[in-house]
PDB file of N, CA and C in Angstrom:
ATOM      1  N   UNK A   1      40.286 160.967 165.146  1.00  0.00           N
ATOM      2  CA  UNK A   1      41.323 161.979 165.075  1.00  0.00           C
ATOM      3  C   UNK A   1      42.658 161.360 165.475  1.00  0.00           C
ATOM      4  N   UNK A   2      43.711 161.591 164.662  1.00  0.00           N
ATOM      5  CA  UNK A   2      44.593 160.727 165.039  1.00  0.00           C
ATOM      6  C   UNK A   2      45.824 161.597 166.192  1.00  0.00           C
ATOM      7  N   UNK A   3      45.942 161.293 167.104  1.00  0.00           N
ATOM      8  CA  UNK A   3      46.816 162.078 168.120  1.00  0.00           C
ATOM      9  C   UNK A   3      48.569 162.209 167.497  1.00  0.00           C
ATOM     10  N   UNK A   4      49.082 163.034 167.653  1.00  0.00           N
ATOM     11  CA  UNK A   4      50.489 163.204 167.296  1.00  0.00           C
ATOM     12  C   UNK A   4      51.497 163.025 168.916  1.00  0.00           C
ATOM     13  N   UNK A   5      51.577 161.516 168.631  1.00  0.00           N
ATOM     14  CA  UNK A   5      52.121 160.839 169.861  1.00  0.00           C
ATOM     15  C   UNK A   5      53.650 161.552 170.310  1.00  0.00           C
ATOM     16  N   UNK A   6      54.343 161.931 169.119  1.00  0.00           N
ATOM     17  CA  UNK A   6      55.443 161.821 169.386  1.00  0.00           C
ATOM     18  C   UNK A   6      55.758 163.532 170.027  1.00  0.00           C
ATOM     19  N   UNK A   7      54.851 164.403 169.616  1.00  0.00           N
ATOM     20  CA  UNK A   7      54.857 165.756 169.973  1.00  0.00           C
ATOM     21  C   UNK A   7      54.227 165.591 171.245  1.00  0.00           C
ATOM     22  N   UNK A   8      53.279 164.936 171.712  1.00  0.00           N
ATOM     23  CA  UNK A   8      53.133 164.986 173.382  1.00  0.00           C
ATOM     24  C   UNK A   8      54.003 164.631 174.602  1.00  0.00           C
ATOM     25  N   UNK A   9      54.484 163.902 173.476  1.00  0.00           N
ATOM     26  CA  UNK A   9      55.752 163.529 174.403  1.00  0.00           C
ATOM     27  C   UNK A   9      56.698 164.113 174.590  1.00  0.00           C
ATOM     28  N   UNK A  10      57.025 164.739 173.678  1.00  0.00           N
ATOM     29  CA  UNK A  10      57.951 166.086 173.479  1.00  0.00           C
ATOM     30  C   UNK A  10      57.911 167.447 174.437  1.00  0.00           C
ATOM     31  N   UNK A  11      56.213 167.826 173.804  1.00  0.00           N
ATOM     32  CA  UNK A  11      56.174 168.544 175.214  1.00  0.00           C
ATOM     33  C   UNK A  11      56.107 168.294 176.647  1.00  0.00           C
ATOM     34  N   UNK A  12      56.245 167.355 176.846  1.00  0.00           N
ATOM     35  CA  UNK A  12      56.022 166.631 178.303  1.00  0.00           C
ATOM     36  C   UNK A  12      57.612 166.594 179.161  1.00  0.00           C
ATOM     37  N   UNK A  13      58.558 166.125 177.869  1.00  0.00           N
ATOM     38  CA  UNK A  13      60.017 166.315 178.313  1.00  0.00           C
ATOM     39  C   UNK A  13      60.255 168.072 178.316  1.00  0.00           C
ATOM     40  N   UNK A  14      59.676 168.972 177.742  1.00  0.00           N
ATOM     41  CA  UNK A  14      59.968 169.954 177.475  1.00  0.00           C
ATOM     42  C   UNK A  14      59.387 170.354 179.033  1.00  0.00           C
ATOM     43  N   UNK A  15      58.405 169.857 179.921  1.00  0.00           N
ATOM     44  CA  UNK A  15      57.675 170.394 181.174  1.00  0.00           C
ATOM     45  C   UNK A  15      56.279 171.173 180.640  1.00  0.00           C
ATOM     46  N   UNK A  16      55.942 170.817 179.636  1.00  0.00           N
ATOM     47  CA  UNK A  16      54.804 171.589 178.994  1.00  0.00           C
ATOM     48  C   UNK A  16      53.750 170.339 179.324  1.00  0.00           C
ATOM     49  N   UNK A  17      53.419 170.503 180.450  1.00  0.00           N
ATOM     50  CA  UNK A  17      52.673 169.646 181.216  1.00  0.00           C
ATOM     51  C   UNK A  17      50.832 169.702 180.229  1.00  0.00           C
ATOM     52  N   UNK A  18      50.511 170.911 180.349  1.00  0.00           N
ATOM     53  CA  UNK A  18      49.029 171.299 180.149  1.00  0.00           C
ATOM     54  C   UNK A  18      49.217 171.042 178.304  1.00  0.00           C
ATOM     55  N   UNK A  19      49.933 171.412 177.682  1.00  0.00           N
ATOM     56  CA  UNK A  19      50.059 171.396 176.113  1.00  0.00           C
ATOM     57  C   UNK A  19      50.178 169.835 175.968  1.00  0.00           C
ATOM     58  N   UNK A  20      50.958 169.011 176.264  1.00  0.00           N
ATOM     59  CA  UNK A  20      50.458 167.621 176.139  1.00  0.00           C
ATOM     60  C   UNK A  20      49.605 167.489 176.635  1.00  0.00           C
ATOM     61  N   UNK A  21      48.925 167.762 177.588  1.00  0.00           N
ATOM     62  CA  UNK A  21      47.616 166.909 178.047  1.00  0.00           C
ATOM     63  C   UNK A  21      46.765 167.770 176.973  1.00  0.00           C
ATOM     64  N   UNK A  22      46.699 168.356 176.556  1.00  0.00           N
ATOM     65  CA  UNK A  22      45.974 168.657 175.666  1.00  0.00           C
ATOM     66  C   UNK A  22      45.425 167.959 174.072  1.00  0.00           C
ATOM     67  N   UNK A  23      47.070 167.699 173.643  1.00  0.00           N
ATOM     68  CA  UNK A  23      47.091 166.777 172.777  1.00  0.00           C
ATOM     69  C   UNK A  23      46.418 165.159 173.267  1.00  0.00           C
ATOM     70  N   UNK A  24      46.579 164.191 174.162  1.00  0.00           N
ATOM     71  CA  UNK A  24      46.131 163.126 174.479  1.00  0.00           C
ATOM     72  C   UNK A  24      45.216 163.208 174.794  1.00  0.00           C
ATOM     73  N   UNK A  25      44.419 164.492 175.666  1.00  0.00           N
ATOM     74  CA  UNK A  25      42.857 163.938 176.358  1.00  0.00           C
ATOM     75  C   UNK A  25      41.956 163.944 174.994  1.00  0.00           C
ATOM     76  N   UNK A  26      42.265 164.526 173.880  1.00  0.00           N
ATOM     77  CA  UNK A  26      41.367 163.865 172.897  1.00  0.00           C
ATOM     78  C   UNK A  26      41.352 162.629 172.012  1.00  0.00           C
ATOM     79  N   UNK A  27      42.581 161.380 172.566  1.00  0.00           N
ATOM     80  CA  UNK A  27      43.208 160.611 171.878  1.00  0.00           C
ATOM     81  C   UNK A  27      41.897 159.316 172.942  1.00  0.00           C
ATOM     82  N   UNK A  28      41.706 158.208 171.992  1.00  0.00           N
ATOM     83  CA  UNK A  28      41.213 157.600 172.563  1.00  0.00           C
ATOM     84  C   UNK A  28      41.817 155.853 172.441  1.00  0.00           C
ATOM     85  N   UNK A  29      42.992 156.072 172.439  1.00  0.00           N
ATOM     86  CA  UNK A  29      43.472 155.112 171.621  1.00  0.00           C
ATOM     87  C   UNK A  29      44.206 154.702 173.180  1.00  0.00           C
ATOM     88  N   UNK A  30      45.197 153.465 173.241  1.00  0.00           N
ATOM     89  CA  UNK A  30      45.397 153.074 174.119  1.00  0.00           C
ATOM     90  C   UNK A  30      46.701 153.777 174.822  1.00  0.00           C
ATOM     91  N   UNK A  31      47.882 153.997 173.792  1.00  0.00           N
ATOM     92  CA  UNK A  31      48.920 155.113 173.748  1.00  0.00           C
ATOM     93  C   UNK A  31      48.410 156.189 173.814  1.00  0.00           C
ATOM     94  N   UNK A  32      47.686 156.926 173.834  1.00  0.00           N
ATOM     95  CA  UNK A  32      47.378 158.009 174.290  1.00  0.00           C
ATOM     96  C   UNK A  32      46.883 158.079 175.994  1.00  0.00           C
ATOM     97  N   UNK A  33      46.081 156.794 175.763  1.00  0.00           N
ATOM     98  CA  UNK A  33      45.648 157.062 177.379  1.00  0.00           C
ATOM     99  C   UNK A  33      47.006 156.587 178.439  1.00  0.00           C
ATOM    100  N   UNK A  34      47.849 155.886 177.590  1.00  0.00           N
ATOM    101  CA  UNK A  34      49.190 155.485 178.544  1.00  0.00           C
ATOM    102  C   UNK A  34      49.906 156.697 178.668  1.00  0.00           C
ATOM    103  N   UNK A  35      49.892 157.832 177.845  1.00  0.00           N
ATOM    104  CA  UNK A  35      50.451 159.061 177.989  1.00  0.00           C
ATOM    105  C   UNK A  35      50.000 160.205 179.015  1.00  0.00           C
ATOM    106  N   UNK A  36      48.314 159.964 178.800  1.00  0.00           N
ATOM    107  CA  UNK A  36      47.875 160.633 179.910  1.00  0.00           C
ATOM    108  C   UNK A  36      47.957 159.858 181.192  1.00  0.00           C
ATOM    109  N   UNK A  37      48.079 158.713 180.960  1.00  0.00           N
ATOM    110  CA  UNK A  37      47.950 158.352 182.589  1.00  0.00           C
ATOM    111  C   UNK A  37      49.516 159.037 183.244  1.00  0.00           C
ATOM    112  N   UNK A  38      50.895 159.055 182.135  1.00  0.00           N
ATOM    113  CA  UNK A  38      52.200 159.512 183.372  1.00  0.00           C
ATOM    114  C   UNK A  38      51.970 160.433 183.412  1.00  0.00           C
ATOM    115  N   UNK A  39      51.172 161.935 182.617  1.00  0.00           N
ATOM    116  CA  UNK A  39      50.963 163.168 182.731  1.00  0.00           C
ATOM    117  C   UNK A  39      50.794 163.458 184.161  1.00  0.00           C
ATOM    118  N   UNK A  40      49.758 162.632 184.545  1.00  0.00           N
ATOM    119  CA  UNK A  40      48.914 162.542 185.723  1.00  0.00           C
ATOM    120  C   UNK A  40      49.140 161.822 186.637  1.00  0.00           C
ATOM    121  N   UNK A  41      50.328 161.200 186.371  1.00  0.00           N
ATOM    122  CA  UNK A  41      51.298 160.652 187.831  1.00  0.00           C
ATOM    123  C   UNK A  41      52.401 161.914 187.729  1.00  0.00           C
ATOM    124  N   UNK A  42      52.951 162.464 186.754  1.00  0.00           N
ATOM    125  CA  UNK A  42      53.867 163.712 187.350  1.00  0.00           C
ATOM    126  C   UNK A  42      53.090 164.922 187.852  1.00  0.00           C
ATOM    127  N   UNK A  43      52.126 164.883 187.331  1.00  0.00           N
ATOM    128  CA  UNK A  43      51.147 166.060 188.302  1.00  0.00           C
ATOM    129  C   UNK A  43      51.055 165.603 189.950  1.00  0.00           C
ATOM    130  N   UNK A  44      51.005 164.461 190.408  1.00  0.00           N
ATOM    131  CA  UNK A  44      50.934 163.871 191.631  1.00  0.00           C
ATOM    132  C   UNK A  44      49.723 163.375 192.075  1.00  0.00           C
ATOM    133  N   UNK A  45      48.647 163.432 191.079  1.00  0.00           N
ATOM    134  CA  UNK A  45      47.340 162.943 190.570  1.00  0.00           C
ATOM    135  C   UNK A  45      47.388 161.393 190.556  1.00  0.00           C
ATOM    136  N   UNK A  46      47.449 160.471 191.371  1.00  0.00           N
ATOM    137  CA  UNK A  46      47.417 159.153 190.965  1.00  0.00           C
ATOM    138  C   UNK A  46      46.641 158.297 191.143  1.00  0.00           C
ATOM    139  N   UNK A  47      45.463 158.725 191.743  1.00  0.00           N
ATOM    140  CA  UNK A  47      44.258 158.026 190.916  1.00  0.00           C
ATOM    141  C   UNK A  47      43.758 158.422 190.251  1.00  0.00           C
ATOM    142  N   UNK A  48      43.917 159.619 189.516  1.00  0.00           N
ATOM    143  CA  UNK A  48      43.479 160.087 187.778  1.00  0.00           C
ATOM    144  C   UNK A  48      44.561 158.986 187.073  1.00  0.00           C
ATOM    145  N   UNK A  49      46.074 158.863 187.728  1.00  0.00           N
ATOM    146  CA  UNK A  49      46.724 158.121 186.853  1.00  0.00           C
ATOM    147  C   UNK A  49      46.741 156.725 186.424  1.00  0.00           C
ATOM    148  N   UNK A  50      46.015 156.033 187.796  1.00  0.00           N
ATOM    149  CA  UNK A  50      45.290 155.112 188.181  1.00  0.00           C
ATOM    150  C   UNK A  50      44.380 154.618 187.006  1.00  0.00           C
ATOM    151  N   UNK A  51      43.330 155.509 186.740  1.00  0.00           N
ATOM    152  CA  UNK A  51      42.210 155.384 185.920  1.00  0.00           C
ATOM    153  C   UNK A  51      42.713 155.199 184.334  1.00  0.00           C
ATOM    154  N   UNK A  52      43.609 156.385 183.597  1.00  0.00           N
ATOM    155  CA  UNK A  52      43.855 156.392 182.691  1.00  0.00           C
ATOM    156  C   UNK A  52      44.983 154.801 182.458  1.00  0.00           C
ATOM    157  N   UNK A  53      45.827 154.745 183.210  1.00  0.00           N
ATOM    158  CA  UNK A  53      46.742 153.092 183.225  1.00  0.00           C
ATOM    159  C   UNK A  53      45.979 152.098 182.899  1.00  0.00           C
ATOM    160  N   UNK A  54      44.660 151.893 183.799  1.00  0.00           N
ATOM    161  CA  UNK A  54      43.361 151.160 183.633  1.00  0.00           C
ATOM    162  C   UNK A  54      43.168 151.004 182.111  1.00  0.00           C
ATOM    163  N   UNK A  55      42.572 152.541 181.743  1.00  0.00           N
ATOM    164  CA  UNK A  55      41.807 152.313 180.371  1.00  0.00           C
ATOM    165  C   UNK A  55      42.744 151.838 179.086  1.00  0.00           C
ATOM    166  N   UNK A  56      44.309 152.178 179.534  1.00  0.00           N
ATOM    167  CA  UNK A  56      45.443 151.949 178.359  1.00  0.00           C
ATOM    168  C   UNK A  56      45.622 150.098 178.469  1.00  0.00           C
ATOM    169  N   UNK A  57      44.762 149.412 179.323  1.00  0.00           N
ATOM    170  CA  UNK A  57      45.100 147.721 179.805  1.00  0.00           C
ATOM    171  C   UNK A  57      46.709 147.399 180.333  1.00  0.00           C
ATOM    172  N   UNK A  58      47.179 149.111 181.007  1.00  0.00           N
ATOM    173  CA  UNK A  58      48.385 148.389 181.800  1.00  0.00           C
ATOM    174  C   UNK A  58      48.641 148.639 182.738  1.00  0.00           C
ATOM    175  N   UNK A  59      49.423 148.074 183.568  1.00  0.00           N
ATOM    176  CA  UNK A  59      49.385 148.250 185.375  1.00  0.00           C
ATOM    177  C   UNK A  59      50.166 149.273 185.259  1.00  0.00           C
ATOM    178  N   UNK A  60      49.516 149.938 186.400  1.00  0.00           N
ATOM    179  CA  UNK A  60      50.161 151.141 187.304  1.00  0.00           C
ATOM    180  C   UNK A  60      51.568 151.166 187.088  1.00  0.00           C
ATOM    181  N   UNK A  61      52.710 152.320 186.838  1.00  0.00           N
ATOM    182  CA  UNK A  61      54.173 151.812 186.285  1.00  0.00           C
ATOM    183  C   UNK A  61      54.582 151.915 187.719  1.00  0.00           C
ATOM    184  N   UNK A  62      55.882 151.676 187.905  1.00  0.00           N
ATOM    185  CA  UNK A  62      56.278 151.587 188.884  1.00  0.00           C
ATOM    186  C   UNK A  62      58.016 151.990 188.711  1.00  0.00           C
ATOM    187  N   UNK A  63      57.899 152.465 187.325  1.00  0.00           N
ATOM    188  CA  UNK A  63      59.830 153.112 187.152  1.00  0.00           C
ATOM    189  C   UNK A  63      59.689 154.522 187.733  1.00  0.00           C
ATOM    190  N   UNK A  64      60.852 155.155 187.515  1.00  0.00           N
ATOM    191  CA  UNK A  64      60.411 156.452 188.431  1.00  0.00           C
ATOM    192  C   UNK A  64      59.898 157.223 186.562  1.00  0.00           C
ATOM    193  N   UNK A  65      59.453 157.866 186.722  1.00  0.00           N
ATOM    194  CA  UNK A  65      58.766 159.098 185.965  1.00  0.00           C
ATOM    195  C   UNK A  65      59.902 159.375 184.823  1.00  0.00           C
ATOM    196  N   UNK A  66      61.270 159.738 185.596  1.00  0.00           N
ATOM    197  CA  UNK A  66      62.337 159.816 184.056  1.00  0.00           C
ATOM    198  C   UNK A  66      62.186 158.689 183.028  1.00  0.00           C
ATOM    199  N   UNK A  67      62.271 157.570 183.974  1.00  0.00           N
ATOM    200  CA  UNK A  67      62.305 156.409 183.351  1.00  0.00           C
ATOM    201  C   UNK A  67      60.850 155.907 182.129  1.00  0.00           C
ATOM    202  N   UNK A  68      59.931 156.141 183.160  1.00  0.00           N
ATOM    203  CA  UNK A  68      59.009 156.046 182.374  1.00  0.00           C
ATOM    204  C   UNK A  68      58.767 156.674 180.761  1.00  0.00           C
ATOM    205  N   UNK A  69      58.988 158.266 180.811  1.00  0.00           N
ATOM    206  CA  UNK A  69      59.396 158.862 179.921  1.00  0.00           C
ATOM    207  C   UNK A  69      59.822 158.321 178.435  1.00  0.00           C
ATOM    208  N   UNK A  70      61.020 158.093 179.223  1.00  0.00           N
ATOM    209  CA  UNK A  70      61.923 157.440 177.999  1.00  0.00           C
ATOM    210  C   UNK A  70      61.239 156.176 177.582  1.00  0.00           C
ATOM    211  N   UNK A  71      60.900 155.510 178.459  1.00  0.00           N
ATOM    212  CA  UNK A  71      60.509 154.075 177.970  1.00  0.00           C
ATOM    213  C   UNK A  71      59.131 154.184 176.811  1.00  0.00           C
ATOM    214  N   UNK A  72      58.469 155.672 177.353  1.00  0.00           N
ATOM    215  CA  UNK A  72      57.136 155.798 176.111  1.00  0.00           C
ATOM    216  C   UNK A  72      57.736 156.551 175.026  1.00  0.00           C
ATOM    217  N   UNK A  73      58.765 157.092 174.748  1.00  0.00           N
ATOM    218  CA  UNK A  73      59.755 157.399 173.797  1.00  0.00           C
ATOM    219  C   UNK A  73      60.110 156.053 172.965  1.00  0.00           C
ATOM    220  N   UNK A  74      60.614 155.075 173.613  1.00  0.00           N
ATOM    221  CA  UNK A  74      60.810 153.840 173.306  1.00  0.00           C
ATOM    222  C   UNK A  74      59.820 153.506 172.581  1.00  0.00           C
ATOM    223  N   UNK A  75      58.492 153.414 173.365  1.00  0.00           N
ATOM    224  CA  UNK A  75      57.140 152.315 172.570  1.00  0.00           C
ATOM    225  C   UNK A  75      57.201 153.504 171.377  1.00  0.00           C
ATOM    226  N   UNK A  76      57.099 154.062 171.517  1.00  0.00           N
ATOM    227  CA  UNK A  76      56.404 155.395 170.254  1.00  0.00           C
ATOM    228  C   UNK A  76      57.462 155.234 169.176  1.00  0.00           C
ATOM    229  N   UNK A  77      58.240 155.308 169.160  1.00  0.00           N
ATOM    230  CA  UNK A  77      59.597 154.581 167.806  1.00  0.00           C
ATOM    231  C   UNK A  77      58.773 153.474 167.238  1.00  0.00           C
ATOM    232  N   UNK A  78      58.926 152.529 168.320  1.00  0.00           N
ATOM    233  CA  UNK A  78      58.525 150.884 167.664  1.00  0.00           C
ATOM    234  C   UNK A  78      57.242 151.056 166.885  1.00  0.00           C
ATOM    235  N   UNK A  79      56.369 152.111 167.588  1.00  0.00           N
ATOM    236  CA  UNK A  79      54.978 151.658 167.047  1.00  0.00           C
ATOM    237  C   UNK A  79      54.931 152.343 165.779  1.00  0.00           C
ATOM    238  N   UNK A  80      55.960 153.752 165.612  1.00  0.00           N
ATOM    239  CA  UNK A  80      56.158 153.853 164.090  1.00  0.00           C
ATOM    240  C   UNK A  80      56.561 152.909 163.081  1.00  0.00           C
ATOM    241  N   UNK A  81      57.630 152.111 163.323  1.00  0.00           N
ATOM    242  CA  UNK A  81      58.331 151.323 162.505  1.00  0.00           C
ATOM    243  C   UNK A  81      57.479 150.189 162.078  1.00  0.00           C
ATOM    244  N   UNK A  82      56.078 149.920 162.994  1.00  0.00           N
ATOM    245  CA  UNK A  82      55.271 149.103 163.367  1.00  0.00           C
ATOM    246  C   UNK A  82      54.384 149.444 161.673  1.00  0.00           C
TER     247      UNK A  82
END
């Protein structure tokens, strides 16, 4: 099933916390689990966020949360153009 990356992210800037996680927890792909893992560092969940960072093969982020945001805004462009 292919996840609609760019709408989770959307709702996520929108504060539609539960509607993106909705969209990604069925994504099994590596961008998806990098999406759920910041879901679940802005929830304040961080060893759920922990786990999901894990399964995406990238370390724990360490920008603040706005930042992060944008920066998976960023990958999600490239990986279209990709």
């Amino acid at each position: 099933m292919a996840v609609d990356h760019r709408k989770a992210l959307e709702l996520a800037r929108e504060g539609q916390w539960h509607a993106s996680h909705e969209i990604v927890q069925v994504g099994s792909d590596d961008f998806s689990s990098l999406i759920h893992a910041y879901l679940h560092r802005v929830e304040g969940d961080v060893s759920n966020a922990a786990y999901w960072y894990q399964r995406a093969g990238e370390p724990v982020c360490s920008l603040s949360v706005e930042q992060e945001l944008e920066n998976l805004f960023e990958r999600e462009a490239n990986n279209r153009r990709d």
